[in-house]
Protein backbone atom coordinates (compact mmCIF):
# COMPACT_ATOMS: atom_id res chain seq x y z
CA UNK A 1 97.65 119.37 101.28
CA UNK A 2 100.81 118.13 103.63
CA UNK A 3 103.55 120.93 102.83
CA UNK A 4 101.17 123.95 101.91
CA UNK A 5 104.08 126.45 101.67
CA UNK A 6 106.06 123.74 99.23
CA UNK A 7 106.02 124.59 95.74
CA UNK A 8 105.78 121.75 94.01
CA UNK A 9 103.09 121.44 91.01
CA UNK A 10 99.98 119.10 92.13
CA UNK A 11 98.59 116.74 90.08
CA UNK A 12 95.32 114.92 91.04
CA UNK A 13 95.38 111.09 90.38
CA UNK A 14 91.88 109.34 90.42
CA UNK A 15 91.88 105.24 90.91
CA UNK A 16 94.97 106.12 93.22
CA UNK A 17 94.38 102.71 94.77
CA UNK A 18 94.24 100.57 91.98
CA UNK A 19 96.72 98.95 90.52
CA UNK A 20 97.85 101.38 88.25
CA UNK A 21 97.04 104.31 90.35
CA UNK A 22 99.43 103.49 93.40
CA UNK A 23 102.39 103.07 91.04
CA UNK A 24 101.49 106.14 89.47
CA UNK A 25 101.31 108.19 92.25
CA UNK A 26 104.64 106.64 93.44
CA UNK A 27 106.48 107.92 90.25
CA UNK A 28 104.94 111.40 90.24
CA UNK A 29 106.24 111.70 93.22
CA UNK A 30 109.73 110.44 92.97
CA UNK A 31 109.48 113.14 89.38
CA UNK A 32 108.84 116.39 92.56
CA UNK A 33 105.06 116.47 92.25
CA UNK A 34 103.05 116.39 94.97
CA UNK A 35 99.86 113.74 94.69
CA UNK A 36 96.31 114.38 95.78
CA UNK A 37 94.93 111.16 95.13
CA UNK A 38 91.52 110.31 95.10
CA UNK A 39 89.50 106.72 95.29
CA UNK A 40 86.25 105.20 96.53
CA UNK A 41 87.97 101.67 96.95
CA UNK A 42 85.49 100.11 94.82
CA UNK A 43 88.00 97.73 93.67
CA UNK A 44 91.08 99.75 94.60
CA UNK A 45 93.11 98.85 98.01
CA UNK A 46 94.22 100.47 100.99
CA UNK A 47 97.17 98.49 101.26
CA UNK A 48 98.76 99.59 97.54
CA UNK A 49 98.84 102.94 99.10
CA UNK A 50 101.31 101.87 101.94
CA UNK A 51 104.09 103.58 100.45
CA UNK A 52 102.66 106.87 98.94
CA UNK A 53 101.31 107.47 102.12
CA UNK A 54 104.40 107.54 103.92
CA UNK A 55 105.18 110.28 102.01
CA UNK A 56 104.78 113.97 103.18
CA UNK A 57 103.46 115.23 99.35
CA UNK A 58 100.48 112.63 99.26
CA UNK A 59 97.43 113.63 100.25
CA UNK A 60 94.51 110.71 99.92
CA UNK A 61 90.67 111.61 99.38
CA UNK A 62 88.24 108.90 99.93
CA UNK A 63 85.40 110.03 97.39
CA UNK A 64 83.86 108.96 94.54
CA UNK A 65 84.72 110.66 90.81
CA UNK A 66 81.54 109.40 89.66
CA UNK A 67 79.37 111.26 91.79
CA UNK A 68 78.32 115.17 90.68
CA UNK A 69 80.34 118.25 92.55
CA UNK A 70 82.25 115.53 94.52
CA UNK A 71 85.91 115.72 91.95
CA UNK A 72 84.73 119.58 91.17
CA UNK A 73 85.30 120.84 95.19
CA UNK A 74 88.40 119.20 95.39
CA UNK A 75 90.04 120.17 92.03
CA UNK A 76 88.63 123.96 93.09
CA UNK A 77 90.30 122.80 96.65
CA UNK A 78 94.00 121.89 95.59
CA UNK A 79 93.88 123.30 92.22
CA UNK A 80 95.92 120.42 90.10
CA UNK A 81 98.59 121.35 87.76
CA UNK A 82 96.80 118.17 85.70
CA UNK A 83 94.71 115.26 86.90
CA UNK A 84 95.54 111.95 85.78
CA UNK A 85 92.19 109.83 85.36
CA UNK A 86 92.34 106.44 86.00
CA UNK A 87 89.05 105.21 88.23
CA UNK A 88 87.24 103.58 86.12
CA UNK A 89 84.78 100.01 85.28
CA UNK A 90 87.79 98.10 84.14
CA UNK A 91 85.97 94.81 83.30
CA UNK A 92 85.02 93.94 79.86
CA UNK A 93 82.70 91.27 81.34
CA UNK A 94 81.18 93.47 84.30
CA UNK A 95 80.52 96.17 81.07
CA UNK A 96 78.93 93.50 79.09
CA UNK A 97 76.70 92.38 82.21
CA UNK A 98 75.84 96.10 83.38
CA UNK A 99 76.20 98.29 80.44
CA UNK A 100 74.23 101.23 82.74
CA UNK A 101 77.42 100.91 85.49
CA UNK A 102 79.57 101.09 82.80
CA UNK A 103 78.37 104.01 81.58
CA UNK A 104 78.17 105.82 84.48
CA UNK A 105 81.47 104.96 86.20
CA UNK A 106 83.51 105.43 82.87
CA UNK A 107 81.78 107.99 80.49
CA UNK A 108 79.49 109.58 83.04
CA UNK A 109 82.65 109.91 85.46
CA UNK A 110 85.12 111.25 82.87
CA UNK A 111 82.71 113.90 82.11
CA UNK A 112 82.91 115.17 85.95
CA UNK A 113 86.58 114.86 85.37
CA UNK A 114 86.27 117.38 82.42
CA UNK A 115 84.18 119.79 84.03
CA UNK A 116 86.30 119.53 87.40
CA UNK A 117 89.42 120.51 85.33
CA UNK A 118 87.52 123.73 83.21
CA UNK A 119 86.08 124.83 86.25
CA UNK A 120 89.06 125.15 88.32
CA UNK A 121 91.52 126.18 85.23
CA UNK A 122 93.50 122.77 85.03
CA UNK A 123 95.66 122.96 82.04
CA UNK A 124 96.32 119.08 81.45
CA UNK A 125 94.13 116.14 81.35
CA UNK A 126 95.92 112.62 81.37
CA UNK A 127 92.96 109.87 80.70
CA UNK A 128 93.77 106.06 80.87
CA UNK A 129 92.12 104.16 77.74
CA UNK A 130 92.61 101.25 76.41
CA UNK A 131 93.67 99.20 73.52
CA UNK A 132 89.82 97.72 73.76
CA UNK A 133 89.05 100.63 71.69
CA UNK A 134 90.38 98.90 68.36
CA UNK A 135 87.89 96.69 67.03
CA UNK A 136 88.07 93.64 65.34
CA UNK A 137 90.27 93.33 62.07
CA UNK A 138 92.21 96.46 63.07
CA UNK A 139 95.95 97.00 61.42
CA UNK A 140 98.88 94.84 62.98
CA UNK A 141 100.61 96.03 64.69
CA UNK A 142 97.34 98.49 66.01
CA UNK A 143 98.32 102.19 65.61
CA UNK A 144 96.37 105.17 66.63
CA UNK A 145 94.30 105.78 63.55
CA UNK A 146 92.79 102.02 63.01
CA UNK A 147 89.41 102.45 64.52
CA UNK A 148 87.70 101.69 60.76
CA UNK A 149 86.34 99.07 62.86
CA UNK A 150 83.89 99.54 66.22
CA UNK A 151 85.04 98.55 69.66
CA UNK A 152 83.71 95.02 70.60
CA UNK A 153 82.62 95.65 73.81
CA UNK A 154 80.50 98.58 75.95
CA UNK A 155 84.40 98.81 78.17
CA UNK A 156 86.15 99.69 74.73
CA UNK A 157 83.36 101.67 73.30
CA UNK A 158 83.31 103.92 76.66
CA UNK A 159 86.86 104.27 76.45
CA UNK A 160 86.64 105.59 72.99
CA UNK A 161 83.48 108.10 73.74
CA UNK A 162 85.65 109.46 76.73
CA UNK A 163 88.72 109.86 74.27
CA UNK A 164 86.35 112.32 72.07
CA UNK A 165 84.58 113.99 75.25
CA UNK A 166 87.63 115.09 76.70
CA UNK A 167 89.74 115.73 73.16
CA UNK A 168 86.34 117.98 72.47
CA UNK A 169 87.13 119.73 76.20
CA UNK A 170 90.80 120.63 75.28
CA UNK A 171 90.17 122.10 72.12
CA UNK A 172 87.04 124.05 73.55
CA UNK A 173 88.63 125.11 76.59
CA UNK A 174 92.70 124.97 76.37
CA UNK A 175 93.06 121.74 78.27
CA UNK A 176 95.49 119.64 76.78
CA UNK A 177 94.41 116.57 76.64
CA UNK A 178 96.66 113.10 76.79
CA UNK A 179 94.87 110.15 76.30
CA UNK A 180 96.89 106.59 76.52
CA UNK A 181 95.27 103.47 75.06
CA UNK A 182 97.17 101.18 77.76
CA UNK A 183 97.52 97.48 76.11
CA UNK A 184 98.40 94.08 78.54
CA UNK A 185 100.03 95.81 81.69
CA UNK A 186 101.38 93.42 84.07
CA UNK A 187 103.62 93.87 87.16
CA UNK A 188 103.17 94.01 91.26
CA UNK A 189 100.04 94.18 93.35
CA UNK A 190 97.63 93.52 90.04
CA UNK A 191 94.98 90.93 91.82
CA UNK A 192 94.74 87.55 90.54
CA UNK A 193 91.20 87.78 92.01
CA UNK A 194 90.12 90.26 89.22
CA UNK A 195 87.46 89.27 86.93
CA UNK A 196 90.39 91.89 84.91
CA UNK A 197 93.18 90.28 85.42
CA UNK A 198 95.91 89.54 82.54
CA UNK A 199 97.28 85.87 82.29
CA UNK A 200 100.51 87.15 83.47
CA UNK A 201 99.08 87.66 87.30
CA UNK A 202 97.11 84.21 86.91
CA UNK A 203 100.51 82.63 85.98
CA UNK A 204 102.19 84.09 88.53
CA UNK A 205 99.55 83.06 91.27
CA UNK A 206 99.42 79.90 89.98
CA UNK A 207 103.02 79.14 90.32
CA UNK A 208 103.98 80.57 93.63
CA UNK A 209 101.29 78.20 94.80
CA UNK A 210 103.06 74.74 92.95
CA UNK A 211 100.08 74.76 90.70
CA UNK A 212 100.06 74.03 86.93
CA UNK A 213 98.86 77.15 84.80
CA UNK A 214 96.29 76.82 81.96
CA UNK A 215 96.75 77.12 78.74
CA UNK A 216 93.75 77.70 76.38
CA UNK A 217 94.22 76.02 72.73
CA UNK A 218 97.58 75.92 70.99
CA UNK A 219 99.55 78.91 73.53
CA UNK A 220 100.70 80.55 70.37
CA UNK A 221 98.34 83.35 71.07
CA UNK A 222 100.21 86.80 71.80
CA UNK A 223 100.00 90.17 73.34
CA UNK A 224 101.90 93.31 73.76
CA UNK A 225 102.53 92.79 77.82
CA UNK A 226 103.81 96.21 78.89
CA UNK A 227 105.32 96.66 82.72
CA UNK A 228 103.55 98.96 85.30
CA UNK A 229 106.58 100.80 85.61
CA UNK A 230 106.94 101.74 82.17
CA UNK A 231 102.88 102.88 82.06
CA UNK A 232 103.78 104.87 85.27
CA UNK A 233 106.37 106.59 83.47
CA UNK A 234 105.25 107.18 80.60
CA UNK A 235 101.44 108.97 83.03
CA UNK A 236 104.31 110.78 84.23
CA UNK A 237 105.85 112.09 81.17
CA UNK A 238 102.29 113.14 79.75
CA UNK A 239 101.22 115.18 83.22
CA UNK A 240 104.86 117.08 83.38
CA UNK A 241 106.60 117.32 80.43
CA UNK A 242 106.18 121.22 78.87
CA UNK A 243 104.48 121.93 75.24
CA UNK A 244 102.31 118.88 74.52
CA UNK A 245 99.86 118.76 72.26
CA UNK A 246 96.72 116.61 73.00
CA UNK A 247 96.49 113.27 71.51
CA UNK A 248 96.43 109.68 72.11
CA UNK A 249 99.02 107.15 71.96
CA UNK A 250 99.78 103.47 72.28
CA UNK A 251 101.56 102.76 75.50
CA UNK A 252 102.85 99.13 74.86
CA UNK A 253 106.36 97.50 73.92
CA UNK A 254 105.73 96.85 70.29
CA UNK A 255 107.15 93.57 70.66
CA UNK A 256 104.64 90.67 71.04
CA UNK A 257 104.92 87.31 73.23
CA UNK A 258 103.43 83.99 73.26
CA UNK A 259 101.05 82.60 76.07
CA UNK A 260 103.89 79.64 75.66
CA UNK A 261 106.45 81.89 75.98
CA UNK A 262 105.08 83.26 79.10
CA UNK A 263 105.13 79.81 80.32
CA UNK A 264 108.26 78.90 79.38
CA UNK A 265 109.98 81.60 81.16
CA UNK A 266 108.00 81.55 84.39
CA UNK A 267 108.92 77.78 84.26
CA UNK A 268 112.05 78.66 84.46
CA UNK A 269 112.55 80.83 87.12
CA UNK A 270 109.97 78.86 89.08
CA UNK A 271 112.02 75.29 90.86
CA UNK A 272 109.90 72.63 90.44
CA UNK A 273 107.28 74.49 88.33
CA UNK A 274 104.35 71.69 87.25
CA UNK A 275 104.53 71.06 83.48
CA UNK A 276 100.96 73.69 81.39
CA UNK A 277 97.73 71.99 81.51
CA UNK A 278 96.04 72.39 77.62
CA UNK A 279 92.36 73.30 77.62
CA UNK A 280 90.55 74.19 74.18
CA UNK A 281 90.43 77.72 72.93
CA UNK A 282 87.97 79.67 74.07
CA UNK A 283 85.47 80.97 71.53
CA UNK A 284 85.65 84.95 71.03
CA UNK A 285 90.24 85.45 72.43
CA UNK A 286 91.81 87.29 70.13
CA UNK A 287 94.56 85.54 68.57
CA UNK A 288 97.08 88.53 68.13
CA UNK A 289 97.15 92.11 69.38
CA UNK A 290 100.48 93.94 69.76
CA UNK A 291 100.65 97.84 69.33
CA UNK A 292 103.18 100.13 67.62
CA UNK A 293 104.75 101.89 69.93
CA UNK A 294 106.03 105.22 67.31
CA UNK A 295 103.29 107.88 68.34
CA UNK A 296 104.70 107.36 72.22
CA UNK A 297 108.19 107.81 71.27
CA UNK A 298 107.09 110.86 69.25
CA UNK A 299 105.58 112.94 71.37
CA UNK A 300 106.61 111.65 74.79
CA UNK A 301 109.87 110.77 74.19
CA UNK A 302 108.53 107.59 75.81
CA UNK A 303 109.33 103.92 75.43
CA UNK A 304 109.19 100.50 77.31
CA UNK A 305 112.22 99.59 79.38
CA UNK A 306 111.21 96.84 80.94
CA UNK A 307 111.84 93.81 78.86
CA UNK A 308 109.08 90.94 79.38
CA UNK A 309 111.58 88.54 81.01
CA UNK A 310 112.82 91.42 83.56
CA UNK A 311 109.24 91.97 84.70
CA UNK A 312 108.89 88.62 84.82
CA UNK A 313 111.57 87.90 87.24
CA UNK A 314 110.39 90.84 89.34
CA UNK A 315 107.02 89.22 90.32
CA UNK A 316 108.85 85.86 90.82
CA UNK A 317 111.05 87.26 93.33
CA UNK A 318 107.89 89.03 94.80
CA UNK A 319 105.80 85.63 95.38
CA UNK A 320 108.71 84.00 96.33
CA UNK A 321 109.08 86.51 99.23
C-alpha cells in the first residue's frame, strides 16, 4: 500500500474498473478508507480509474478474482477491513450463451472471495447482486423476501447462489455479510457499447450524437433507475458503518419511470433532440419492475438522493462536454 504508516481501515474493491467499481472506490475514499482495488480489465477500463489513481490511498492490482490463490495472497497481503465484490459476468445474454463462464466468473469467483476473506480474518463482505434474482410474477414493488418464484436467467440464478454461499460464510465464520440486489443503475462512464447496458446510457449516446432513440412497443414500460452515486454510497455505508447484521437489501429509488418519460426529459434538455422512433415490443421485457426501497433505509440508514431528472441532467452536461 501507498501510506503504510497511515491508519486508515482498507477495504479491497474487486471490478475496481468497471463502472460501478471506479465510483466506488472514489467514495470510499472521499469516506477515509484507503482502496486496494483489484481488476483483470475484462470489461473494466483503465481510464475510469484516472481519478482514484491520483490518489495517494489507492493501490491498483491487475489480477484476476476468478483464478485460485490469486484474491487469497493479496487479502493475506493488505489485510482488508472488508472487500467489496463487484467483478463479475454482468450480461444476462453472455450467461445465457456461456452458462460455464458464468459460473465460473460469478459463483466460482465469489467463492475465492469467501475463502480470501476467512483466511485472512476479514470481518465484512459487501457482494453486488442484482434485482435479476426475482423471478417472474414476483410482488410489486419487489422486496427482499419474493423469490417464491426462480430467477429467469443463469446471471440472476448465480447472483442468488452467491447470496446463500457467502450468507452461509458469515454465519459459519463471523463475516458479516451485505449483499445488495442493485436494480437499473445509470450515471457516468457506463458504456453504451455493453451488451449490459441500461436504456438510459443508449439514450444518452444516442442523443449527444443528434440521433433519434428507440422505443420498443408502447414506452409505458418502467424501471426503478437508481444513480451510481447513490449505489456508491450506499457500498459505502455497508463496508463502514459499525454493528451490521448480514442481509440483503434492495438498493433502488422505489419510485418507478417510464421509457417515455425517459424520453421526454432527455428531449428536453437535449436542443434539437430528433422526435422517438417506435419499434414493436420485444418478446420476453418485463413490463414493470421497481423495488421497495424500506430494508435499505432500515438497516443502512440508506436512501436514493439523486432524483431521475438530476442524474439525467448530469450525463447531458457530460456528452455535451
Amino acid at each position: 500500500m501507498h501510506n503504510p504508516g497511515n491508519r486508515r481501515p482498507v477495504v479491497l474493491v474487486t471490478g475496481a474498473a468497471g463502472f460501478i467499481g471506479s465510483h466506488v472506490n472514489e467514495a470510499l475514499l472521499r469516506a477515509g478508507c484507503a482502496v486496494v482495488g483489484v481488476d483483470n480489465f475484462r470489461t473494466g477500463r483503465r481510464e475510469n480509474l484516472r481519478s482514484a489513481l491520483e490518489a495517494p490511498d489507492f493501490t491498483l492490482r491487475e489480477a484476476d478474482v476468478a483464478e485460485p490463490g490469486v484474491l487469497a495472497a493479496i487479502a493475506a497481503e493488505v489485510r482488508p477491513a472488508a472487500i467489496v465484490h463487484l467483478a463479475a459476468l454482468v450480461s444476462v445474454q453472455e450467461s445465457v450463451a456461456d452458462p460455464d463462464l458464468n459460473f465460473r466468473l460469478n459463483v466460482q469467483a465469489t467463492h475465492l472471495v469467501a475463502e480470501a476473506a476467512r483466511a485472512s480474518g476479514v470481518a465484512r463482505i459487501v457482494f453486488a447482486s442484482s434485482a435479476a434474482v426475482y423471478g417472474e410474477g414476483a410482488g410489486e414493488p419487489l422486496r427482499e423476501s419474493d423469490l417464491r418464484t426462480p430467477p429467469i436467467s443463469p446471471y440472476g440464478a448465480a447472483k442468488l447462489a452467491s447470496e446463500s454461499l457467502l450468507l452461509g460464510h458469515g454465519a459459519s465464520y463471523g463475516i458479516t455479510i451485505r449483499c445488495h440486489r442493485f436494480f437499473n443503475v445509470y450515471g457516468p462512464r457506463q458504456d453504451p457499447r455493453s451488451p449490459y447496458s441500461g436504456v438510459i446510457s443508449l439514450f444518452a449516446r444516442e442523443f449527444s450524437a443528434g440521433r433519434p432513440v428507440t422505443i420498443y412497443g408502447d414506452g409505458e414500460q418502467t424501471r426503478d433507475f437508481v444513480s451510481v452515486h447513490d449505489v456508491a454510497r450506499a457500498v459505502v455505508l455497508a463496508a463502514t458503518r459499525p454493528g451490521l447484521a448480514s442481509g440483503a437489501a434492495n438498493i433502488c429509488t422505489g419510485r418507478p419511470i417510464s421509457v417515455n418519460r425517459l424520453a421526454a426529459i432527455f428531449g428536453s434538455l437535449v436542443p434539437g433532440a430528433s422526435a422517438p422512433r417506435r419499434e414493436p415490443a420485444r418478446p420476453g421485457d418485463i413490463r414493470h419492475s421497481v423495488g421497495d426501497p424500506s430494508r435499505a433505509a432500515a438497516d443502512l440508514g440508506f436512501g436514493a438522493e439523486w432524483a431521475v431528472e438530476k442524474g439525467l441532467g448530469e450525463l447531458a452536461g457530460t456528452r455535451a462536454a
